[in-house]
Protein backbone atom coordinates (compact mmCIF):
# COMPACT_ATOMS: atom_id res chain seq x y z
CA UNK A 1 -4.66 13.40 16.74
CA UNK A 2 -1.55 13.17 15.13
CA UNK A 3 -0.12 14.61 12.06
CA UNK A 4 -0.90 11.55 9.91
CA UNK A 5 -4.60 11.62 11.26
CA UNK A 6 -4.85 15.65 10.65
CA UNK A 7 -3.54 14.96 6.84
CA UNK A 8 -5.95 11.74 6.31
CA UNK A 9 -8.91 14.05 7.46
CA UNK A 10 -8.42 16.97 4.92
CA UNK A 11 -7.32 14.73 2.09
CA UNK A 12 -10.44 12.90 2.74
CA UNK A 13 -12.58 15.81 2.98
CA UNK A 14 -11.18 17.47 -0.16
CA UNK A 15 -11.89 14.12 -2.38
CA UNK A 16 -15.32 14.02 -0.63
CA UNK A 17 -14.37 10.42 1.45
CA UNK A 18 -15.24 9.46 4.81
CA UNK A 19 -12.27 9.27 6.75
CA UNK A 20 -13.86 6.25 8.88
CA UNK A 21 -13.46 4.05 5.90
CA UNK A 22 -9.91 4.71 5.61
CA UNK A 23 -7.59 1.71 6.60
CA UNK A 24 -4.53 3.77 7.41
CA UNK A 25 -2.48 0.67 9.46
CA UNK A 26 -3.11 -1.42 6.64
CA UNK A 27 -2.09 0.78 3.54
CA UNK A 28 1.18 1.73 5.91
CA UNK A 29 1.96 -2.10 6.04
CA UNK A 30 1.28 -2.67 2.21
CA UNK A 31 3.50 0.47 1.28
CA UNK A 32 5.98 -1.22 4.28
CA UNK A 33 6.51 -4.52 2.91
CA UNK A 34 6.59 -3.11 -0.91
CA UNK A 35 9.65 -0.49 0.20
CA UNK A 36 11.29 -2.83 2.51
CA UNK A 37 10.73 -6.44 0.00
CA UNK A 38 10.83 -5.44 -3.40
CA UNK A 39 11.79 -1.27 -4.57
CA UNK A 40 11.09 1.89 -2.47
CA UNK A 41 9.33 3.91 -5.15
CA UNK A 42 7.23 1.02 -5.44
CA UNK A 43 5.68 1.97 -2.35
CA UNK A 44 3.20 4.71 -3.22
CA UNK A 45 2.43 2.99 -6.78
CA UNK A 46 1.29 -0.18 -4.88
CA UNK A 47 -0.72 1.99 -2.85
CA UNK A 48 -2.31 3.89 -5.60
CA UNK A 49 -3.02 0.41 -7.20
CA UNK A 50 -4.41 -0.82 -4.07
CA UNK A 51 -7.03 2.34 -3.73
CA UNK A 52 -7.85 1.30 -7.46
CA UNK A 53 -8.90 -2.20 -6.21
CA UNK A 54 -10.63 -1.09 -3.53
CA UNK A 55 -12.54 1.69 -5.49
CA UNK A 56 -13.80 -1.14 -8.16
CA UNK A 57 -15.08 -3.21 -5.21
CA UNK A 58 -11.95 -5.35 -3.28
CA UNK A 59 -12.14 -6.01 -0.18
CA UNK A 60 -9.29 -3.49 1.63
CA UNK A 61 -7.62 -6.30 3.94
CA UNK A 62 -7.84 -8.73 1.68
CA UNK A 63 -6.27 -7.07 -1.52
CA UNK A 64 -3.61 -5.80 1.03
CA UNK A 65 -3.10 -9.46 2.54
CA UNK A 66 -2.44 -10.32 -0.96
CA UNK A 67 -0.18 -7.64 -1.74
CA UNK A 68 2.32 -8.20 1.27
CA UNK A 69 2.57 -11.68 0.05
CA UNK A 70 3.59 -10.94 -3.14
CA UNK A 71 6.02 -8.46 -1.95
CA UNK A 72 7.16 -11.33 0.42
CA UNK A 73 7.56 -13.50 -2.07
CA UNK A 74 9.10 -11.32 -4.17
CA UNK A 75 12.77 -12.31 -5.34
CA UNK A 76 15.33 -10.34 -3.75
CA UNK A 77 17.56 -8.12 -5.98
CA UNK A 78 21.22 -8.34 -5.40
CA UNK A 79 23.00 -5.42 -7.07
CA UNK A 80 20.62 -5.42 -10.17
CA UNK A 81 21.11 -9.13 -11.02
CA UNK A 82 18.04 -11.30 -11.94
CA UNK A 83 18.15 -14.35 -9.61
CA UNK A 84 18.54 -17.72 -11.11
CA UNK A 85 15.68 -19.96 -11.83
């Protein structure tokens, strides 16, 4: 097990959640394309938002499919200018 796995497991058993259901790789990509595409801090807020889908019913992959797209397509920032339309 590694550290990531250890911390997953007692998070999980301290909110009462199976740590089966947890799709580690794919919040780690979300939270990856978020930092890397559109603002760092973004990261864990996109994550957050994406445990609030899932907890109202979305589907985990696909919410997080749809996330890394929009993060894709997100318009790059270049020194705190807005990009022309």
């Amino acid at each position: 097990m590694t550290v990531l796995d250890d911390w997953v497991t007692a998070v999980c058993a301290e909110l009462d959640l199976d740590p089966a259901g947890v799709p580690v790789p794919t919040v780690l990509d979300v939270a990856r394309d978020v930092a890397h595409q559109v603002v760092r801090p973004g990261a864990p807020v996109t994550a957050y938002l994406l445990g609030l889908a899932v907890g109202r019913g979305a589907d985990p992959a696909a919410a997080a499919e749809r996330l890394s797209a929009l993060a894709g397509s997100w318009p790059v920032d270049l020194g705190g200018s807005t990009p022309a339309e």
